[in-house]
N, C-alpha and C. Protein backbone atom coordinates (compact mmCIF):
# COMPACT_ATOMS: atom_id res chain seq x y z
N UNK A 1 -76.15 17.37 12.27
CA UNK A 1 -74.79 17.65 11.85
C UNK A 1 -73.81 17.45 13.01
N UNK A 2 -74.28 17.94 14.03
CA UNK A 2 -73.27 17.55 15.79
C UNK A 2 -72.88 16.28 15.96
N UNK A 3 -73.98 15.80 15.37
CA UNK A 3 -73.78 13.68 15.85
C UNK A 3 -72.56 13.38 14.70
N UNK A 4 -72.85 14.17 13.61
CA UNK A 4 -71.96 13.31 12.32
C UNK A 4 -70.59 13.45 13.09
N UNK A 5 -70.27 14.52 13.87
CA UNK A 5 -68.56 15.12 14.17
C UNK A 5 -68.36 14.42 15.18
N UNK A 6 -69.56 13.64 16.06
CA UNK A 6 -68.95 13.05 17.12
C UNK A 6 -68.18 11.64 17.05
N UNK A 7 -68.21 10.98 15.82
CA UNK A 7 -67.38 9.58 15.17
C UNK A 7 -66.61 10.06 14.44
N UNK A 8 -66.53 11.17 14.14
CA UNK A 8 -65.18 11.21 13.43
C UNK A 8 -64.39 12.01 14.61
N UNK A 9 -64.72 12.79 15.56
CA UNK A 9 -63.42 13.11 16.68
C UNK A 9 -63.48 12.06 17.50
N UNK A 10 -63.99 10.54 17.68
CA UNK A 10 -63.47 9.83 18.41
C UNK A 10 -62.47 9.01 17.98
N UNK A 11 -62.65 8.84 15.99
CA UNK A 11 -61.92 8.16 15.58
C UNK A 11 -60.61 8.47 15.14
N UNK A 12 -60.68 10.09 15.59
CA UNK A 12 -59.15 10.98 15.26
C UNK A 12 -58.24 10.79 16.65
N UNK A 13 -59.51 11.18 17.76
CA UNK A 13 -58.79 10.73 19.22
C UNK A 13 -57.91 9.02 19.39
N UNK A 14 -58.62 7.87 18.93
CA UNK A 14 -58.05 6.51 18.92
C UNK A 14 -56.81 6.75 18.33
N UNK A 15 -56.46 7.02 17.08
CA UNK A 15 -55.75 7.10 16.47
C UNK A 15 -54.49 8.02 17.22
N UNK A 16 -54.96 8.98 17.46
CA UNK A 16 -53.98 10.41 17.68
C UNK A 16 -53.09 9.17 19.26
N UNK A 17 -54.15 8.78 19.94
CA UNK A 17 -53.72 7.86 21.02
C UNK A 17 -53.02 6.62 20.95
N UNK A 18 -53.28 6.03 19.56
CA UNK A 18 -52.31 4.96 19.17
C UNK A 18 -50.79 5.05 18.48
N UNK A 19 -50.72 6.36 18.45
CA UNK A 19 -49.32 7.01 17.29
C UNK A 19 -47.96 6.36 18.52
N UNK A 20 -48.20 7.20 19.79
CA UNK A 20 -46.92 6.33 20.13
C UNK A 20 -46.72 4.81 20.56
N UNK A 21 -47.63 3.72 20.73
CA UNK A 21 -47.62 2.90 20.69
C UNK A 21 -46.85 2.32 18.57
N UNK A 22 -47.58 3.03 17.74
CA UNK A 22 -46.64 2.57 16.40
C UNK A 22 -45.19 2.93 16.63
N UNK A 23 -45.00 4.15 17.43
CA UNK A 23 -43.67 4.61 17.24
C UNK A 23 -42.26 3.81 18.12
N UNK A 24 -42.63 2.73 18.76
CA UNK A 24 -42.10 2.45 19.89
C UNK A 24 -41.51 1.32 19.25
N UNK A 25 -39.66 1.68 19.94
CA UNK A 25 -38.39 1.13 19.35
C UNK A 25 -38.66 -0.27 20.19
N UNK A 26 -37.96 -1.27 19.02
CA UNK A 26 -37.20 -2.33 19.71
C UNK A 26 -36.08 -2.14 20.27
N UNK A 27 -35.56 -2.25 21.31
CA UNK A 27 -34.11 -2.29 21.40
C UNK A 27 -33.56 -3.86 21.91
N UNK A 28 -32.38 -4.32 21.24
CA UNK A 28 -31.89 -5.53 21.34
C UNK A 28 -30.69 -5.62 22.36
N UNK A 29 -30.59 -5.63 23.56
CA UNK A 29 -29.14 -5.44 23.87
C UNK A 29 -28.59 -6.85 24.74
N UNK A 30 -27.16 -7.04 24.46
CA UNK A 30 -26.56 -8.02 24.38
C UNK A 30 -24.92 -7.80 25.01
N UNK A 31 -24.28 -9.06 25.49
CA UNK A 31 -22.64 -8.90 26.09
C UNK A 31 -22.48 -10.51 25.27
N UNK A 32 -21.40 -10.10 24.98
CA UNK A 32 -20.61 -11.50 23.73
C UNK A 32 -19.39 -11.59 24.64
N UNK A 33 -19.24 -13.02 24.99
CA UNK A 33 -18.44 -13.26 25.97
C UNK A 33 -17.47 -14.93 25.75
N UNK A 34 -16.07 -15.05 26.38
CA UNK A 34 -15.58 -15.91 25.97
C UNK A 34 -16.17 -17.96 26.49
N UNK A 35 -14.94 -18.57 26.33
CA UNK A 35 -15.89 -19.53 26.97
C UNK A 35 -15.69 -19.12 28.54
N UNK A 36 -14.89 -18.57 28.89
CA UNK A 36 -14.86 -18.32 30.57
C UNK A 36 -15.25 -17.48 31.40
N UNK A 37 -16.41 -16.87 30.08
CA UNK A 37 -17.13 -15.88 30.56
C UNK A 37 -16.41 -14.57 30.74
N UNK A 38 -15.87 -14.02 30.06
CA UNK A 38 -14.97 -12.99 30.06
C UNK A 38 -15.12 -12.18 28.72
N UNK A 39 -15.38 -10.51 29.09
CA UNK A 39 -16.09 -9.79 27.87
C UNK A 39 -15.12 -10.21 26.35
N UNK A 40 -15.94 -9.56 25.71
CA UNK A 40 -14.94 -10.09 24.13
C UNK A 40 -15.30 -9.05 23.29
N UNK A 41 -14.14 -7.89 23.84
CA UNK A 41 -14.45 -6.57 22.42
C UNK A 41 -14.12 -6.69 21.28
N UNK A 42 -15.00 -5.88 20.39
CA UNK A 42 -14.50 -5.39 19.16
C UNK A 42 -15.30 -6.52 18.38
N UNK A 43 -15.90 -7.57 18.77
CA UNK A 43 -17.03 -8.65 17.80
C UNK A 43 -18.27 -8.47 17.15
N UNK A 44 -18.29 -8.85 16.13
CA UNK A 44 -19.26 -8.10 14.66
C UNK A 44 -20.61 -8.99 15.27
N UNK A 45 -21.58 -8.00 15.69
CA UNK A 45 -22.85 -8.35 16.31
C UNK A 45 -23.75 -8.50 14.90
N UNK A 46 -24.67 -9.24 14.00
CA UNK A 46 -25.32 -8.94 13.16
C UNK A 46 -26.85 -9.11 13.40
N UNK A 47 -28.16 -8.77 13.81
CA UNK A 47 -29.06 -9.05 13.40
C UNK A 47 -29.99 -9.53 12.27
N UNK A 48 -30.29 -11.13 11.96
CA UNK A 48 -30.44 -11.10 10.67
C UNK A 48 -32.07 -12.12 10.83
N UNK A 49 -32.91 -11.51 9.81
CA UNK A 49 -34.40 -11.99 9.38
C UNK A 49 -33.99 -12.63 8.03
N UNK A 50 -33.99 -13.61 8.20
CA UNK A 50 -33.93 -14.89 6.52
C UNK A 50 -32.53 -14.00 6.59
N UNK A 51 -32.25 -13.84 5.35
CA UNK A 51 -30.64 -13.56 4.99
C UNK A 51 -30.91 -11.89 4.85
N UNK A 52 -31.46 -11.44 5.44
CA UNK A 52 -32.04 -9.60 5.20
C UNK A 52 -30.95 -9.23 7.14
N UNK A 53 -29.96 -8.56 6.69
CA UNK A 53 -29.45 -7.48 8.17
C UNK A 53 -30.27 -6.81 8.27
N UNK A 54 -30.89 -6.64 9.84
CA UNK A 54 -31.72 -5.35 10.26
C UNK A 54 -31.21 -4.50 11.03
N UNK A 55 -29.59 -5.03 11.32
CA UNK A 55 -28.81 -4.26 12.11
C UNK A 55 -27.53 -4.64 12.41
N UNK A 56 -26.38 -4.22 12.63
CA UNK A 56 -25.24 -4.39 13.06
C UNK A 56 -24.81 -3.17 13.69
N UNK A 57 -23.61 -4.27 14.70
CA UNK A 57 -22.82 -3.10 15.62
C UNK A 57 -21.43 -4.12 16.02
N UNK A 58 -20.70 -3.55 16.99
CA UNK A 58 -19.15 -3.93 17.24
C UNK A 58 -19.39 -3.63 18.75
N UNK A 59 -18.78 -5.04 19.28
CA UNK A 59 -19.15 -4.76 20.84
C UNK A 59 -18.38 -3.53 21.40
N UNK A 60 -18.03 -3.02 22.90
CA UNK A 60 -17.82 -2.20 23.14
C UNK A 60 -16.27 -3.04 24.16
N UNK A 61 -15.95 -2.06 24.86
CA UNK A 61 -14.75 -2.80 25.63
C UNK A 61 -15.33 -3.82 26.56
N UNK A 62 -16.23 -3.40 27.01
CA UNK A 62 -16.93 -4.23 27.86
C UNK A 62 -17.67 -5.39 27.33
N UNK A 63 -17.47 -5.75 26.26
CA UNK A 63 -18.18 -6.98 25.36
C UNK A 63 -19.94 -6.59 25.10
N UNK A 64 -20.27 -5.22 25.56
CA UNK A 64 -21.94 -5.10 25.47
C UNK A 64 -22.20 -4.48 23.93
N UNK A 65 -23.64 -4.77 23.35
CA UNK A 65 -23.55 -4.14 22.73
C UNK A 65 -25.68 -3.81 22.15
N UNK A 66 -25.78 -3.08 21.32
CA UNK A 66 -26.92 -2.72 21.39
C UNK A 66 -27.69 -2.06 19.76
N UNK A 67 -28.93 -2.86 19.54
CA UNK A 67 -29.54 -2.49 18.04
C UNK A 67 -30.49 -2.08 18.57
N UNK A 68 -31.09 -0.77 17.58
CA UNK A 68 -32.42 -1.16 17.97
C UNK A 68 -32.80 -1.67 16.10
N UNK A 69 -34.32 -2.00 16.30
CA UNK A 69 -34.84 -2.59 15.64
C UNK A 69 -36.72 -1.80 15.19
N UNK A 70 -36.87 -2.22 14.04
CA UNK A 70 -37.75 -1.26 13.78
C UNK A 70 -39.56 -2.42 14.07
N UNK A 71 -38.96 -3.71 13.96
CA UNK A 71 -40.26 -4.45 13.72
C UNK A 71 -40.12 -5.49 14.73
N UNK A 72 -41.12 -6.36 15.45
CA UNK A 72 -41.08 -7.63 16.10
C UNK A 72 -41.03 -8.65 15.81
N UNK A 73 -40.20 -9.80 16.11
CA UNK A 73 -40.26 -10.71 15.90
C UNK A 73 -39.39 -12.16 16.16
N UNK A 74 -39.08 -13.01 15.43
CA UNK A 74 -37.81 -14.17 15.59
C UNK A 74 -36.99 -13.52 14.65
N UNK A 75 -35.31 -13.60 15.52
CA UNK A 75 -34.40 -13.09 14.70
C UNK A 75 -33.33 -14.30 14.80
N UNK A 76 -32.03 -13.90 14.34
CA UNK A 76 -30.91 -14.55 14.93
C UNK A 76 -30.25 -13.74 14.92
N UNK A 77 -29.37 -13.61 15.70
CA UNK A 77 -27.87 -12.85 16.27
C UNK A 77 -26.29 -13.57 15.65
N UNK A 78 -26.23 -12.82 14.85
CA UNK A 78 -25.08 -13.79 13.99
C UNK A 78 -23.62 -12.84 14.57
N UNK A 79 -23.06 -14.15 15.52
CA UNK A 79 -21.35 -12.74 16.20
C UNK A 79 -20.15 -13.49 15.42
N UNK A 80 -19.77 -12.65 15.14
CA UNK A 80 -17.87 -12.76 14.93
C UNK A 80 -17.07 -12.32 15.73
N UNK A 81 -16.24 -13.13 16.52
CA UNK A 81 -15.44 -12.49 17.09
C UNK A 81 -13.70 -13.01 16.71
N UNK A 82 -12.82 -12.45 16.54
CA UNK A 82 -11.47 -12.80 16.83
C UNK A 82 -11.04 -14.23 17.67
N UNK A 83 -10.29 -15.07 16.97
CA UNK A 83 -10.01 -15.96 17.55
C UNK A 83 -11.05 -17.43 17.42
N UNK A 84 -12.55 -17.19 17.04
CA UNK A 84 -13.89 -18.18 17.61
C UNK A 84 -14.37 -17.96 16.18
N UNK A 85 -14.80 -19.25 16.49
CA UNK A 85 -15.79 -19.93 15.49
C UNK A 85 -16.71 -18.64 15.39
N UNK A 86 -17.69 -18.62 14.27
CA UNK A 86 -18.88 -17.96 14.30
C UNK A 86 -20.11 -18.32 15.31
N UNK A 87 -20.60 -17.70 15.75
CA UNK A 87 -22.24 -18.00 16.67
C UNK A 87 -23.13 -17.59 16.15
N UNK A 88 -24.21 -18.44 15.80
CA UNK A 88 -25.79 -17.60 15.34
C UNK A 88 -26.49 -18.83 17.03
N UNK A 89 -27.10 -17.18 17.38
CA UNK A 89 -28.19 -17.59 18.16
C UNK A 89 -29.76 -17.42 17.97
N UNK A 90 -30.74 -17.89 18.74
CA UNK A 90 -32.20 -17.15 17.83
C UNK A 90 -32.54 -16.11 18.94
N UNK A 91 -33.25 -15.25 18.98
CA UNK A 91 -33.77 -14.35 19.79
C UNK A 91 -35.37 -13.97 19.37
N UNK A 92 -36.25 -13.69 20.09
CA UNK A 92 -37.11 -13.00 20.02
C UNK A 92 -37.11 -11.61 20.68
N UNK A 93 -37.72 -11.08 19.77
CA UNK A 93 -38.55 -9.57 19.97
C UNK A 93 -39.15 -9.33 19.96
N UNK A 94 -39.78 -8.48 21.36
CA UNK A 94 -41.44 -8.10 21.26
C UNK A 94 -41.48 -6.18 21.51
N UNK A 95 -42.96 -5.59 20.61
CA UNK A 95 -43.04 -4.69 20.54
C UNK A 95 -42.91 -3.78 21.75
N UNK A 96 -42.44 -2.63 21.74
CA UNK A 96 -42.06 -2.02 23.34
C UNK A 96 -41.04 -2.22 24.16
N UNK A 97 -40.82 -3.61 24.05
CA UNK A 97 -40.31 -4.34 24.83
C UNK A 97 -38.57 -4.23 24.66
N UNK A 98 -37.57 -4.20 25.86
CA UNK A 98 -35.92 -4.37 25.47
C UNK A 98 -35.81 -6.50 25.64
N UNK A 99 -35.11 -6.65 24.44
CA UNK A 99 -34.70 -8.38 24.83
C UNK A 99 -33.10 -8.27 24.59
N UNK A 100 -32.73 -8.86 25.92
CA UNK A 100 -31.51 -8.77 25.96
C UNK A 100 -30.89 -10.48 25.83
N UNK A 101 -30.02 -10.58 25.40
CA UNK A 101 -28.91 -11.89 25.05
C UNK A 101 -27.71 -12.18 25.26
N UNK A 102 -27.46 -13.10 25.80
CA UNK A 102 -25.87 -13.37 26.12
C UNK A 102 -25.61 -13.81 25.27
N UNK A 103 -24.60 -13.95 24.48
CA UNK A 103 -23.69 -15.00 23.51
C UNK A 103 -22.41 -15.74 23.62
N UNK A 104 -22.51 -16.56 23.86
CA UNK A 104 -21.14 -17.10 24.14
C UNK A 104 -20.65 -17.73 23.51
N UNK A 105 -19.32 -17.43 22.86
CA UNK A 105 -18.35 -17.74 21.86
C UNK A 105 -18.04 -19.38 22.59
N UNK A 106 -17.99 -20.54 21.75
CA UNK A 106 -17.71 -21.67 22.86
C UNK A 106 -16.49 -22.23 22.12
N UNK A 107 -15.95 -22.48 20.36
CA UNK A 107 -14.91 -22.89 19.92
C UNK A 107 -14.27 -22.38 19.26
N UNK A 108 -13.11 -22.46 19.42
CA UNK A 108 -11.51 -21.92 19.14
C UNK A 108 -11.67 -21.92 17.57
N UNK A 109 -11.07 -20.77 16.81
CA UNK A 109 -11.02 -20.82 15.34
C UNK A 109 -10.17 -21.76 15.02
N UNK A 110 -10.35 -22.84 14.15
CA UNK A 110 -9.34 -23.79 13.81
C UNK A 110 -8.33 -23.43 12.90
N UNK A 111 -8.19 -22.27 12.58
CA UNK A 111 -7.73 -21.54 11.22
C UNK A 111 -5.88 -21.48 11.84
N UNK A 112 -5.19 -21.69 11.14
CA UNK A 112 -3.71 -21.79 11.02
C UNK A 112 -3.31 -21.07 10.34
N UNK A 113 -2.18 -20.32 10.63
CA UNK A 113 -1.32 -19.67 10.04
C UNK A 113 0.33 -20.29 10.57
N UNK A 114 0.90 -20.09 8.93
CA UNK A 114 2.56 -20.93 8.81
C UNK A 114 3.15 -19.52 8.61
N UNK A 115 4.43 -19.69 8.89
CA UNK A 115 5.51 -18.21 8.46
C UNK A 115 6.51 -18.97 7.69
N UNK A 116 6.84 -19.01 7.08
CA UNK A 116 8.56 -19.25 6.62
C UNK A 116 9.31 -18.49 6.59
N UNK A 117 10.49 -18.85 7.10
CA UNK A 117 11.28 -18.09 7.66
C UNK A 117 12.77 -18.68 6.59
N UNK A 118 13.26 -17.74 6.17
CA UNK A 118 14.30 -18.24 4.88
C UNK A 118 15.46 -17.13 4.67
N UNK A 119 16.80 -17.95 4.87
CA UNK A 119 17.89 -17.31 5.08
C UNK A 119 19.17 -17.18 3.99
N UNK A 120 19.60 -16.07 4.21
CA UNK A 120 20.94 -16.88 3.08
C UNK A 120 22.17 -16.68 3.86
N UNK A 121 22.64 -18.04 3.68
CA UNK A 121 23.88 -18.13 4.47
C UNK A 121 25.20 -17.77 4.05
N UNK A 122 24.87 -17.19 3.20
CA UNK A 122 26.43 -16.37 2.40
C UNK A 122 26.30 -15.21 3.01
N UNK A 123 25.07 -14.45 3.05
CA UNK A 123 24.94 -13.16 3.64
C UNK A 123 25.22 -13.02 4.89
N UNK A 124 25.13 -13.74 5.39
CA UNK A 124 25.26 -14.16 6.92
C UNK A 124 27.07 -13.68 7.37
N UNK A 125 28.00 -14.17 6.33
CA UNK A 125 29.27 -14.43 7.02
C UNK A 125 30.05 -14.18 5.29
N UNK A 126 30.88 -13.23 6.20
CA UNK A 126 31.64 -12.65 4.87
C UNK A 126 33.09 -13.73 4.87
N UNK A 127 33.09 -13.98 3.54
CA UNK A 127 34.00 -15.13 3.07
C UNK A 127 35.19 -14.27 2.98
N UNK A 128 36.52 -14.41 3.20
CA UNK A 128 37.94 -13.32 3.02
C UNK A 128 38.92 -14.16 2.35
């Protein structure tokens, strides 16, 4: 009966010893920056697997910013920032492990905006 308990408390010990290795965060951290290399706050950081978000955040003043992540693997880093084109970059992630990424915003949003500006010239000047 002694021998039967000695494979099952080694196989409770493996286990009990592998729990924080399952428990152990990805963390993704990253600075989104212009083309002149100059931080770029307030830009929509997305982590995305096929079209599934596993995370988002908004850079900080300092253009840094930080996910964690629950699983390993190939991602892409999809940023928005003010002013720039969109960026998807790819990244890997490994278990335990922090992977950090630069992103750099490289072209100008081509997007235009017109005002019209429209007057009335009677209002302007009182007729007597």
């Amino acid at each position: 009966m002694a021998g039967a308990r000695t494979p099952i408390s080694l196989l409770i010990l493996i286990i009990w010893l592998s729990l924080p290795l399952l428990a152990q965060e990805i963390v993704l951290k990253g600075r989104v920056v212009d083309p002149q290399g100059n931080d770029l706050p307030k830009a929509s950081v997305r982590v995305v697997d096929r079209d599934r978000v596993l995370g988002q955040t908004t850079t900080g003043a300092d253009g840094r910013f930080q996910i964690e992540l629950f699983s390993a693997g190939q991602f892409v880093v999809k940023v928005d920032a003010s002013g720039f084109r969109p960026v998807e970059q790819p990244v890997s992630a490994t278990r335990g492990g922090t992977a950090e990424v630069t992103v750099k915003m490289t072209e100008l949003s081509s997007r235009m905006e017109t005002v019209t500006v429209t007057a009335d010239v009677n209002a302007m000047f009182e007729v007597k």
